[in-house]
PDB file of N, CA and C in Angstrom:
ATOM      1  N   UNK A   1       8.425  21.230 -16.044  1.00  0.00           N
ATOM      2  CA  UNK A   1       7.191  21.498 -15.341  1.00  0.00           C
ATOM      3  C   UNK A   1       6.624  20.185 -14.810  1.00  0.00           C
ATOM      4  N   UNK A   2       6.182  20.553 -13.528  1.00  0.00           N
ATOM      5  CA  UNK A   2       5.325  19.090 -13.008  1.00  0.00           C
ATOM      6  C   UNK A   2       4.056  18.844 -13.850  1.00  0.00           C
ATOM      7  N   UNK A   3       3.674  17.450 -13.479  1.00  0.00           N
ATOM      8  CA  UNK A   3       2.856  17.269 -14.003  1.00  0.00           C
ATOM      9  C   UNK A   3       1.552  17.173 -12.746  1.00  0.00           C
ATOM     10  N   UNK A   4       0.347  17.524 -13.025  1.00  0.00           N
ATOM     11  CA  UNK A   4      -0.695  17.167 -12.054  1.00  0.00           C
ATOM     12  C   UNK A   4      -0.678  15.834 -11.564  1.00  0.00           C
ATOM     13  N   UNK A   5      -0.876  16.072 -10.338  1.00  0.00           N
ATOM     14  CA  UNK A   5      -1.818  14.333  -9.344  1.00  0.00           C
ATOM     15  C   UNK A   5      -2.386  14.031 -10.528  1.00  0.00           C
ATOM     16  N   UNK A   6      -2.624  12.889 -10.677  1.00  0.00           N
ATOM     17  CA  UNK A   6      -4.159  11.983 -10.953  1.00  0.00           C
ATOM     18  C   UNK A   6      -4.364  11.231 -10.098  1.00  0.00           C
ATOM     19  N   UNK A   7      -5.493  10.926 -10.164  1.00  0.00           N
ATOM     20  CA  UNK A   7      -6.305   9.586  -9.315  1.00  0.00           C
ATOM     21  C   UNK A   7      -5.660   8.200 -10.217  1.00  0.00           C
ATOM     22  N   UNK A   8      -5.501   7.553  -9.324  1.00  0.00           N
ATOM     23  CA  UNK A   8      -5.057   6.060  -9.478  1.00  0.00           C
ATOM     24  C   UNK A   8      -6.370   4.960  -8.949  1.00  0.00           C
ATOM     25  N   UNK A   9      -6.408   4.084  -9.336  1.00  0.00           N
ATOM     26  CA  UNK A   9      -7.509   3.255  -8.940  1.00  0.00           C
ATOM     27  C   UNK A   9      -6.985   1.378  -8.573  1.00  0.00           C
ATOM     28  N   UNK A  10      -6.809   0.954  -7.394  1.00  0.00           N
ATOM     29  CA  UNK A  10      -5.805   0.422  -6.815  1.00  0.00           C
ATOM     30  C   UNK A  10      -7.410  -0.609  -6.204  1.00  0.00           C
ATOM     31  N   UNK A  11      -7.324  -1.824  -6.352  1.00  0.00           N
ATOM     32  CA  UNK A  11      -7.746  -2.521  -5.749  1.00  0.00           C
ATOM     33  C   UNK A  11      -6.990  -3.761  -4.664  1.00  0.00           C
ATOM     34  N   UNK A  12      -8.229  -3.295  -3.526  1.00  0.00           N
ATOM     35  CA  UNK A  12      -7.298  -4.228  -2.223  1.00  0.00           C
ATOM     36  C   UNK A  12      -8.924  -5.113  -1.945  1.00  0.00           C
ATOM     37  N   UNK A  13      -8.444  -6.444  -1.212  1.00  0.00           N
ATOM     38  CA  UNK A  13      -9.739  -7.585  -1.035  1.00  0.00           C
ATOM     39  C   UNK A  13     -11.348  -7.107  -1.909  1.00  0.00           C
ATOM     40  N   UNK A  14     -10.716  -7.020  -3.254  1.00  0.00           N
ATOM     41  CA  UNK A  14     -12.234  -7.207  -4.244  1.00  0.00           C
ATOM     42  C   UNK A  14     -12.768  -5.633  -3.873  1.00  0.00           C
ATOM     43  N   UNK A  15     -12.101  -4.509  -3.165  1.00  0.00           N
ATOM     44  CA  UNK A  15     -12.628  -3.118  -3.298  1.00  0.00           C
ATOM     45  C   UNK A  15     -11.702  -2.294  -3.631  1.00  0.00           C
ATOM     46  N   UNK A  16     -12.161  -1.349  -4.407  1.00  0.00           N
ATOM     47  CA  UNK A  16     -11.590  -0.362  -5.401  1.00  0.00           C
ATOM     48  C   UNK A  16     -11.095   1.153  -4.480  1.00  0.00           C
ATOM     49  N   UNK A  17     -10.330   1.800  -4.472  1.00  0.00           N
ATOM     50  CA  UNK A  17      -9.733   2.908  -4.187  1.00  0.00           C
ATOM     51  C   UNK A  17      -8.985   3.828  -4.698  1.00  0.00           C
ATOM     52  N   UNK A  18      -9.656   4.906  -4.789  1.00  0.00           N
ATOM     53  CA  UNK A  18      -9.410   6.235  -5.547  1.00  0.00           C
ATOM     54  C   UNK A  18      -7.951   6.867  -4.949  1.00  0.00           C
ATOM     55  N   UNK A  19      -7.190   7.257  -5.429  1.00  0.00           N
ATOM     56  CA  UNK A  19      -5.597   7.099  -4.340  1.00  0.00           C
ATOM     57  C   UNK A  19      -5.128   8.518  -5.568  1.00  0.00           C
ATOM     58  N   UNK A  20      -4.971   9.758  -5.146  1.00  0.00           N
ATOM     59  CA  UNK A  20      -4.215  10.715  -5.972  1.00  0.00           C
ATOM     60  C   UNK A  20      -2.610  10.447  -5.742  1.00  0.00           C
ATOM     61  N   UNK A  21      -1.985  10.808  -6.814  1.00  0.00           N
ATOM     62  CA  UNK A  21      -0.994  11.041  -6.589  1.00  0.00           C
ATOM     63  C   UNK A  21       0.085  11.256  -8.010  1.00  0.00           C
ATOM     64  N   UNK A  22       1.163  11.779  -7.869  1.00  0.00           N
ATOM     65  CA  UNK A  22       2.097  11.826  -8.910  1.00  0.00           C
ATOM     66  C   UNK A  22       2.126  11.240  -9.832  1.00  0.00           C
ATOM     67  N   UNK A  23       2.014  11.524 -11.362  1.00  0.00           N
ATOM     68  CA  UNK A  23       2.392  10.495 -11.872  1.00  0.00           C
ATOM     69  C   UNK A  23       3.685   9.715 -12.371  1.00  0.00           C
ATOM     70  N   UNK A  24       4.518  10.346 -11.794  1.00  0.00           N
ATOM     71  CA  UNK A  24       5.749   9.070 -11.342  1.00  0.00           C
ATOM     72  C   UNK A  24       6.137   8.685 -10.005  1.00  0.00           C
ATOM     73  N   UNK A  25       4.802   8.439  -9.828  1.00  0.00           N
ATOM     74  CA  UNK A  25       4.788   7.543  -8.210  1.00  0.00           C
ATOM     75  C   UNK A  25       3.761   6.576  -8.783  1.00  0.00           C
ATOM     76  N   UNK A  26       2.802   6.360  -9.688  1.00  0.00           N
ATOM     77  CA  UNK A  26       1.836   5.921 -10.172  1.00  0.00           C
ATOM     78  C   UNK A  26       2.040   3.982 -10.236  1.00  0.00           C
ATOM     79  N   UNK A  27       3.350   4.072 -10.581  1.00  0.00           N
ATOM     80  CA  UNK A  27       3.603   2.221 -10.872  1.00  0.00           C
ATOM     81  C   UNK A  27       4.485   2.124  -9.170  1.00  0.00           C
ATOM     82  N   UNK A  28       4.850   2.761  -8.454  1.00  0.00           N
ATOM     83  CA  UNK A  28       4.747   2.514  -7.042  1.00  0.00           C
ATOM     84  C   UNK A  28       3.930   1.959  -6.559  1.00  0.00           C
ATOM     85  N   UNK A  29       2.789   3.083  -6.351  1.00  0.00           N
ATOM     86  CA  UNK A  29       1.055   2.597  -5.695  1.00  0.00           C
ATOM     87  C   UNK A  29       1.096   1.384  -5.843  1.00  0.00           C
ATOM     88  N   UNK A  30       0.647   1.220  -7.712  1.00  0.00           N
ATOM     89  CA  UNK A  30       0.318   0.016  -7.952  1.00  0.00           C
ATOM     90  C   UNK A  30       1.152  -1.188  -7.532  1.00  0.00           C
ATOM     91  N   UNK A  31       2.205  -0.892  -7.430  1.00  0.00           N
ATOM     92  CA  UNK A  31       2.827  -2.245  -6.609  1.00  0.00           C
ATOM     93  C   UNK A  31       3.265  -2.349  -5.223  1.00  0.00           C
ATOM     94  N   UNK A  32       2.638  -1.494  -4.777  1.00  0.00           N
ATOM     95  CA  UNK A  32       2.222  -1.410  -3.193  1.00  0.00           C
ATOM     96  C   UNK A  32       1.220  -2.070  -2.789  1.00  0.00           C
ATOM     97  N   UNK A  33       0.474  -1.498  -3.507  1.00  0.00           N
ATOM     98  CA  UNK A  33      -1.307  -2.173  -3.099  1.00  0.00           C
ATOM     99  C   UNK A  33      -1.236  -3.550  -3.940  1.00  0.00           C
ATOM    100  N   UNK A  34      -0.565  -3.980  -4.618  1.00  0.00           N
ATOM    101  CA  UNK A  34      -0.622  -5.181  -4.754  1.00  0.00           C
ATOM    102  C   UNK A  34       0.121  -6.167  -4.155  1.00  0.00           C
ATOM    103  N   UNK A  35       1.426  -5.582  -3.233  1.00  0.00           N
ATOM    104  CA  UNK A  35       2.103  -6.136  -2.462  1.00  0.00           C
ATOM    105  C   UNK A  35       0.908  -6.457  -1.139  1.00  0.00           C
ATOM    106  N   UNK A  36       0.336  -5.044  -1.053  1.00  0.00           N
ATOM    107  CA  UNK A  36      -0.437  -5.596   0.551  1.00  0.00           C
ATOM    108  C   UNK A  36      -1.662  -6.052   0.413  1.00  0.00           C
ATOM    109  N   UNK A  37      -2.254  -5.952  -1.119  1.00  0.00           N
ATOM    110  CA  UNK A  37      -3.430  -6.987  -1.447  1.00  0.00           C
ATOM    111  C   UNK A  37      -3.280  -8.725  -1.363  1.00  0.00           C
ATOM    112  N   UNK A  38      -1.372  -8.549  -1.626  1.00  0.00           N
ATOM    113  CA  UNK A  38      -0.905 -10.444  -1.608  1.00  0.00           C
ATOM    114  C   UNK A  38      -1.232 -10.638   0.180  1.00  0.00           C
ATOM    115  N   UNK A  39      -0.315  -9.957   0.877  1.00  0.00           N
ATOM    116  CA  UNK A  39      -0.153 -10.013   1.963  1.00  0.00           C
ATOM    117  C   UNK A  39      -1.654 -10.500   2.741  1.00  0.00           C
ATOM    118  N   UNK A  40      -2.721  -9.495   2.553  1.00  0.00           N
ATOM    119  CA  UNK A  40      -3.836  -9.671   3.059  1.00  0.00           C
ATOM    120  C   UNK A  40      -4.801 -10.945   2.338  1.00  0.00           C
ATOM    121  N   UNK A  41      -4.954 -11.474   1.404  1.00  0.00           N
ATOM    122  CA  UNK A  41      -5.189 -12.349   0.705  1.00  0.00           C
ATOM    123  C   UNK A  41      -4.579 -14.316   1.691  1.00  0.00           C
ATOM    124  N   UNK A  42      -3.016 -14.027   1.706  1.00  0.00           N
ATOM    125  CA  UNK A  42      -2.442 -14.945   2.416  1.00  0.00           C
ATOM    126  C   UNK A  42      -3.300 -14.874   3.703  1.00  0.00           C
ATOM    127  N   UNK A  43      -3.370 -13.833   4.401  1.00  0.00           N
ATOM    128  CA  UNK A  43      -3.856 -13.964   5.975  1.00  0.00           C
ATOM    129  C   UNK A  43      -5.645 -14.456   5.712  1.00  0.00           C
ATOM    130  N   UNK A  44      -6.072 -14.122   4.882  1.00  0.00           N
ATOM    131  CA  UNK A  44      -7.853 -14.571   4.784  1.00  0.00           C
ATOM    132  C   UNK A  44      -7.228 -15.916   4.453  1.00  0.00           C
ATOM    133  N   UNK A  45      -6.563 -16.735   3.722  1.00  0.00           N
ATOM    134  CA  UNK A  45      -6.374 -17.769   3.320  1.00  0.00           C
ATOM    135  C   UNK A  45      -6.322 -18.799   4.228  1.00  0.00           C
ATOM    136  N   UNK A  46      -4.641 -18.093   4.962  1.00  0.00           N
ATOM    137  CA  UNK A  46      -4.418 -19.322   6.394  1.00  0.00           C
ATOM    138  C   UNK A  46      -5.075 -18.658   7.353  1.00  0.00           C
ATOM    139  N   UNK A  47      -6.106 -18.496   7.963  1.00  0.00           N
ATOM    140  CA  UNK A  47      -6.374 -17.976   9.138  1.00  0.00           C
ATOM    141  C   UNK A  47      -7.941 -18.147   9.272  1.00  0.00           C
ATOM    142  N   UNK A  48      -8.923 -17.928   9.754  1.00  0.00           N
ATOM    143  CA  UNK A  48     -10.183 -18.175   9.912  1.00  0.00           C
ATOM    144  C   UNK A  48     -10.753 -16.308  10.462  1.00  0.00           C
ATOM    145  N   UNK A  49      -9.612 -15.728  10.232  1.00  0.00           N
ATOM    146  CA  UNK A  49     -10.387 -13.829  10.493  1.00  0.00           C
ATOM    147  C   UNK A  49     -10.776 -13.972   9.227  1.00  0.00           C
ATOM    148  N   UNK A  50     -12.038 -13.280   9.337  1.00  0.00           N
ATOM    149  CA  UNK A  50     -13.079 -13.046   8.422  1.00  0.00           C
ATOM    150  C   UNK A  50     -13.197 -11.628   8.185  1.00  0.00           C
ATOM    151  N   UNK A  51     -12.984 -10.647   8.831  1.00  0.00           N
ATOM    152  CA  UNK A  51     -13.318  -9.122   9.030  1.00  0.00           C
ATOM    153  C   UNK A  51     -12.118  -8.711   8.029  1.00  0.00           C
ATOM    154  N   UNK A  52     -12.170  -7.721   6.891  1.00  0.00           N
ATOM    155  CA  UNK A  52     -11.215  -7.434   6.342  1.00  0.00           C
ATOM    156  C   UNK A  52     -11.137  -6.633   7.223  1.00  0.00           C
ATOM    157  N   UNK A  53     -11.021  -5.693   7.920  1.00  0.00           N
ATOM    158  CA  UNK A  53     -10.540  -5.006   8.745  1.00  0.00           C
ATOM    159  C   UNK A  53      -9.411  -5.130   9.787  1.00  0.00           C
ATOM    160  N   UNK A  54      -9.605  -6.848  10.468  1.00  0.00           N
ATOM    161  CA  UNK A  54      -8.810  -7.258  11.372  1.00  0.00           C
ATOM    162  C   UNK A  54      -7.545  -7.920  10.263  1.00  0.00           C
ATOM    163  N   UNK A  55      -7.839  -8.182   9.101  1.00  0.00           N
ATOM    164  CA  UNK A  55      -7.105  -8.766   8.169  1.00  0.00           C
ATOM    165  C   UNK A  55      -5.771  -7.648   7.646  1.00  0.00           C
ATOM    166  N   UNK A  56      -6.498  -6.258   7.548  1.00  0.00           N
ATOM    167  CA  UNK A  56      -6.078  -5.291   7.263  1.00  0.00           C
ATOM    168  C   UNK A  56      -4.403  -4.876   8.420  1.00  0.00           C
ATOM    169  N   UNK A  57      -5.362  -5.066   9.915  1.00  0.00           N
ATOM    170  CA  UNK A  57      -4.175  -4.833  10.773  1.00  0.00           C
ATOM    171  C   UNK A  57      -3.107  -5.859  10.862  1.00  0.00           C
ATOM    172  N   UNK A  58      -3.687  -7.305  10.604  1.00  0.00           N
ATOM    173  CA  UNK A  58      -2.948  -7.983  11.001  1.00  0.00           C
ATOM    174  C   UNK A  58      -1.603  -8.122  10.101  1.00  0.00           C
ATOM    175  N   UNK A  59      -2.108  -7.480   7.981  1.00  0.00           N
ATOM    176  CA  UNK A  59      -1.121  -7.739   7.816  1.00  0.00           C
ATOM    177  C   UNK A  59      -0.092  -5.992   7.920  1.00  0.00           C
ATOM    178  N   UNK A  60      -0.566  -5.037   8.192  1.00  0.00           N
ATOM    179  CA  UNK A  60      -0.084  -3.998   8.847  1.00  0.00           C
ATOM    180  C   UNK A  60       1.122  -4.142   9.528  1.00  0.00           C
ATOM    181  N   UNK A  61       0.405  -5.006  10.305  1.00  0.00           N
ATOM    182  CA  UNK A  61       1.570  -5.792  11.446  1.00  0.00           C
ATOM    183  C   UNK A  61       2.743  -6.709  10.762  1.00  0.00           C
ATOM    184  N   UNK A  62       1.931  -7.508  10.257  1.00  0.00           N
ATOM    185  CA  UNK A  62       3.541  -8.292   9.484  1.00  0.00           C
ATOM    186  C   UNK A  62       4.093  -7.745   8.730  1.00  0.00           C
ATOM    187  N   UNK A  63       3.985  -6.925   7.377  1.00  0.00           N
ATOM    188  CA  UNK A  63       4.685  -5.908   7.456  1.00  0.00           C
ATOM    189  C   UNK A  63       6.006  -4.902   7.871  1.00  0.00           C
ATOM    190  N   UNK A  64       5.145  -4.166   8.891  1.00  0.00           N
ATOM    191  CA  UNK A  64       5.878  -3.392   9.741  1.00  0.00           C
ATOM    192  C   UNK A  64       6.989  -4.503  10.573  1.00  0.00           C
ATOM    193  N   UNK A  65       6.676  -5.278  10.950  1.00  0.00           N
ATOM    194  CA  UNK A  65       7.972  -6.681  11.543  1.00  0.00           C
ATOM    195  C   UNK A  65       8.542  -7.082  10.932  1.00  0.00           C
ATOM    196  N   UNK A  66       7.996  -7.216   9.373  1.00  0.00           N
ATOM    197  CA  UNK A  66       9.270  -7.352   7.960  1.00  0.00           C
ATOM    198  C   UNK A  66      10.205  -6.032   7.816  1.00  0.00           C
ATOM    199  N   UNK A  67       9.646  -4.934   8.099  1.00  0.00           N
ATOM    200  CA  UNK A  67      10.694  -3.820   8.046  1.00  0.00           C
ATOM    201  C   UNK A  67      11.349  -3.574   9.073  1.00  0.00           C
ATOM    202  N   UNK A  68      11.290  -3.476  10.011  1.00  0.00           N
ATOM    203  CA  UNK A  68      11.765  -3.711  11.438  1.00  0.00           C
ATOM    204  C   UNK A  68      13.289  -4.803  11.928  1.00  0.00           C
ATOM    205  N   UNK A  69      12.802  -5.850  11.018  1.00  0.00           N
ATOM    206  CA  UNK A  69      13.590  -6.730  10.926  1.00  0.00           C
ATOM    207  C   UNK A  69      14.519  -6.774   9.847  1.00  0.00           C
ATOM    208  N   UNK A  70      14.697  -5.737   9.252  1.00  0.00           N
ATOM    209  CA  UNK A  70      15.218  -5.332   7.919  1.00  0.00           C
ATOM    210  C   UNK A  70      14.959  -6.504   6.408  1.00  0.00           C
ATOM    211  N   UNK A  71      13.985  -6.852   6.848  1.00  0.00           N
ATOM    212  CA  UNK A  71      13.705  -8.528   5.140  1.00  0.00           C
ATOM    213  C   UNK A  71      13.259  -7.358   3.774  1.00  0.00           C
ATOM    214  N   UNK A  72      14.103  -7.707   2.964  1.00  0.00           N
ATOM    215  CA  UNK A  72      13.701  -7.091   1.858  1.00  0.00           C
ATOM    216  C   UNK A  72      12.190  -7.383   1.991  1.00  0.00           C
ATOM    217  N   UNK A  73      11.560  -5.990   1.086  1.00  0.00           N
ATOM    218  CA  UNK A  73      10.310  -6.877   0.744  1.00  0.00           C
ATOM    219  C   UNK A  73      10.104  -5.893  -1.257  1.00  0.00           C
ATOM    220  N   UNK A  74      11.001  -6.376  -1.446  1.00  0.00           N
ATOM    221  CA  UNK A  74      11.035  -5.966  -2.772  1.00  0.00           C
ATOM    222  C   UNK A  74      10.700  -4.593  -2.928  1.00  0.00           C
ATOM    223  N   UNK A  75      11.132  -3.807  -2.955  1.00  0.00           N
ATOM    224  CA  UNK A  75      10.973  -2.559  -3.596  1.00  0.00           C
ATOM    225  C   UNK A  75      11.716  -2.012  -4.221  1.00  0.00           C
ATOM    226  N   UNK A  76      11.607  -0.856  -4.903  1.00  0.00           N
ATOM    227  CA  UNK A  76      12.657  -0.930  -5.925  1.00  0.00           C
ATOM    228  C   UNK A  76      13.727  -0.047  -5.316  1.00  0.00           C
ATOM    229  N   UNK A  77      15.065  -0.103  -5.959  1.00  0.00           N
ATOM    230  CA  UNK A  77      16.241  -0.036  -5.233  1.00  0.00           C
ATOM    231  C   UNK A  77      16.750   1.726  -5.159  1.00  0.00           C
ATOM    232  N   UNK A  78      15.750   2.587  -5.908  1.00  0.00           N
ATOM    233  CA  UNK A  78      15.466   3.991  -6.184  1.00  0.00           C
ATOM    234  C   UNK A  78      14.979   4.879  -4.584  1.00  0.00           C
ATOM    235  N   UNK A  79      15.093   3.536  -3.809  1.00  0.00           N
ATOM    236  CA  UNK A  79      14.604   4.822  -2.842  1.00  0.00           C
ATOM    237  C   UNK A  79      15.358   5.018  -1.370  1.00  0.00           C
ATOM    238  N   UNK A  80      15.828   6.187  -1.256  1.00  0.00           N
ATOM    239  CA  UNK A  80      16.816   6.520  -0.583  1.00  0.00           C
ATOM    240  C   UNK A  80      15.933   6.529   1.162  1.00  0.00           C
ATOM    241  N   UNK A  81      17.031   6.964   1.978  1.00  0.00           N
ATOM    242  CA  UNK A  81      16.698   6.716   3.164  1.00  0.00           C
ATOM    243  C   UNK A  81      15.431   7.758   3.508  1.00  0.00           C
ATOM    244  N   UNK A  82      14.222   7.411   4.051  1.00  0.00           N
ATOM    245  CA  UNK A  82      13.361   8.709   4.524  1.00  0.00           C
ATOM    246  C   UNK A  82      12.659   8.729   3.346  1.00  0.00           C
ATOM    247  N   UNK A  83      12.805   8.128   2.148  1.00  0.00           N
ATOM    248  CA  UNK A  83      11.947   8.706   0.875  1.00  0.00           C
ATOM    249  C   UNK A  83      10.615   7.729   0.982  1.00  0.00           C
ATOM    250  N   UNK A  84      11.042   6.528   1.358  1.00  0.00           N
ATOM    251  CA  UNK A  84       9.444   5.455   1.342  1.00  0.00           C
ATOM    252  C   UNK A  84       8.910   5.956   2.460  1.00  0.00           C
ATOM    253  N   UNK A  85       9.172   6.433   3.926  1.00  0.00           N
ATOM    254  CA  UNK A  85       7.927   7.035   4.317  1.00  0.00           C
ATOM    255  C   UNK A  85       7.337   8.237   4.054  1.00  0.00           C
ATOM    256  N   UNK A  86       8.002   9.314   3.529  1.00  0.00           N
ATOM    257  CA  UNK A  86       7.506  10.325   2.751  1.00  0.00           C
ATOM    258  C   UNK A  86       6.705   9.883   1.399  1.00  0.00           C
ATOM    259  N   UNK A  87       6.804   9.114   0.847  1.00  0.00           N
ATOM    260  CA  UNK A  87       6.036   8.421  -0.171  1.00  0.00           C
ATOM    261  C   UNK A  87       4.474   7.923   0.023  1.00  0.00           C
ATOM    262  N   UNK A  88       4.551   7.242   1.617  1.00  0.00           N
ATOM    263  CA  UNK A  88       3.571   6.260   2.233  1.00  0.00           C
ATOM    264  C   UNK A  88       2.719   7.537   2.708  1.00  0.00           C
ATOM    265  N   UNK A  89       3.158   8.366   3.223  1.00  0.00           N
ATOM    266  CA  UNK A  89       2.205   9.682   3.829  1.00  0.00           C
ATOM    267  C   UNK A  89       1.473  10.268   3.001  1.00  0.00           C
ATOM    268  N   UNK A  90       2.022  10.256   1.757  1.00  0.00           N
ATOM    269  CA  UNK A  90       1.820  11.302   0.763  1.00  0.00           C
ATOM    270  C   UNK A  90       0.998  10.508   0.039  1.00  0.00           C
ATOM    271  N   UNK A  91       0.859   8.958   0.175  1.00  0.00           N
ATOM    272  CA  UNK A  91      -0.748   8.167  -0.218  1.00  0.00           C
ATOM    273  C   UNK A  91      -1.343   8.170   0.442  1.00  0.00           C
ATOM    274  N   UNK A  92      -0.722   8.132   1.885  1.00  0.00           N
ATOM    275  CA  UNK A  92      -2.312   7.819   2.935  1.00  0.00           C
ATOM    276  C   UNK A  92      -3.132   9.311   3.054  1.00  0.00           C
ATOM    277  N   UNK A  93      -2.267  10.427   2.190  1.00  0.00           N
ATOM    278  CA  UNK A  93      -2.602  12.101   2.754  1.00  0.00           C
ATOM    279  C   UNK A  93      -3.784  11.822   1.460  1.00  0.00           C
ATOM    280  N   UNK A  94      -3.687  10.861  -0.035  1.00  0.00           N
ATOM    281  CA  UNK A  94      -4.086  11.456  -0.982  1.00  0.00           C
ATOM    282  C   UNK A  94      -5.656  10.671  -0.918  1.00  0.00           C
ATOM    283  N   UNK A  95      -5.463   9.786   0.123  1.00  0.00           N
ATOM    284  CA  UNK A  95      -7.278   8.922  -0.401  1.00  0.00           C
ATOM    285  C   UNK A  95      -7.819   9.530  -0.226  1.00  0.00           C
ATOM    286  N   UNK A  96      -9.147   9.548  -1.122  1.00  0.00           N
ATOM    287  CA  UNK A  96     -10.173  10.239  -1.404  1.00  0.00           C
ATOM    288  C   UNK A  96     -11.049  10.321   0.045  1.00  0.00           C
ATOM    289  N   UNK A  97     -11.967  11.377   0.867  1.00  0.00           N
ATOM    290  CA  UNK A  97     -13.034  10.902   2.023  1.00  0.00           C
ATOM    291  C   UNK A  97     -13.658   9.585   0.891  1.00  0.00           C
ATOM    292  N   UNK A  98     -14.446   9.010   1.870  1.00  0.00           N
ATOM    293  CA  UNK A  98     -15.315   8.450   0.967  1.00  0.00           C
ATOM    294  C   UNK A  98     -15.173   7.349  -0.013  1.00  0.00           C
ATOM    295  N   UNK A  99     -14.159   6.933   0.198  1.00  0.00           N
ATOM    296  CA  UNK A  99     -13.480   6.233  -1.066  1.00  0.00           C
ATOM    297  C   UNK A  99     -12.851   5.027   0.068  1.00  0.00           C
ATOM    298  N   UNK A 100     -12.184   5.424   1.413  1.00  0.00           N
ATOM    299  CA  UNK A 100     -11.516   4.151   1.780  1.00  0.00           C
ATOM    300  C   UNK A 100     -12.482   3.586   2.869  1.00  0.00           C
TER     301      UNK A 100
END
């Protein structure tokens, strides 16, 4: 038997987010959002954007040009072709209104 969603609680630039989902997807999240909390962290660091927002796209963008370009970016080796964006939908489907 499955087990219910829970809420996960995932912090990105010093704010908190309510994120449902599986709980064996649960240590995913968390090292997702801490992958793109590093990512975004580096860009406030070297850069003079101030807006987490523009910080947000920009590292969106690097990112997506790390995958594009095929660079590992560490994930774990469990996930078959088509499964990490079915994964990524199925967090961005679970944030709370109100919460991001």
């Amino acid at each position: 038997m499955n087990q219910p969603n829970r809420p996960v609680t995932v912090r990105v630039m010093e704010k908190d987010y309510r994120i449902v989902c599986p709980p064996d997807e649960q240590g995913m999240l968390l090292r997702t959002a801490e992958y793109l909390n590093d990512e975004m962290a580096t860009i406030r660091r070297d850069s003079k954007v101030l807006s987490t927002e523009r910080i947000a796209v920009l590292a969106a963008l690097n990112i997506t040009r790390q995958l594009l370009e095929g660079r590992e970016l560490e994930l774990p080796d469990d996930l078959g072709d088509g499964e990490l964006a079915g994964r990524i939908d199925r967090v961005l489907d679970a944030i709370e209104p109100g919460q991001a």
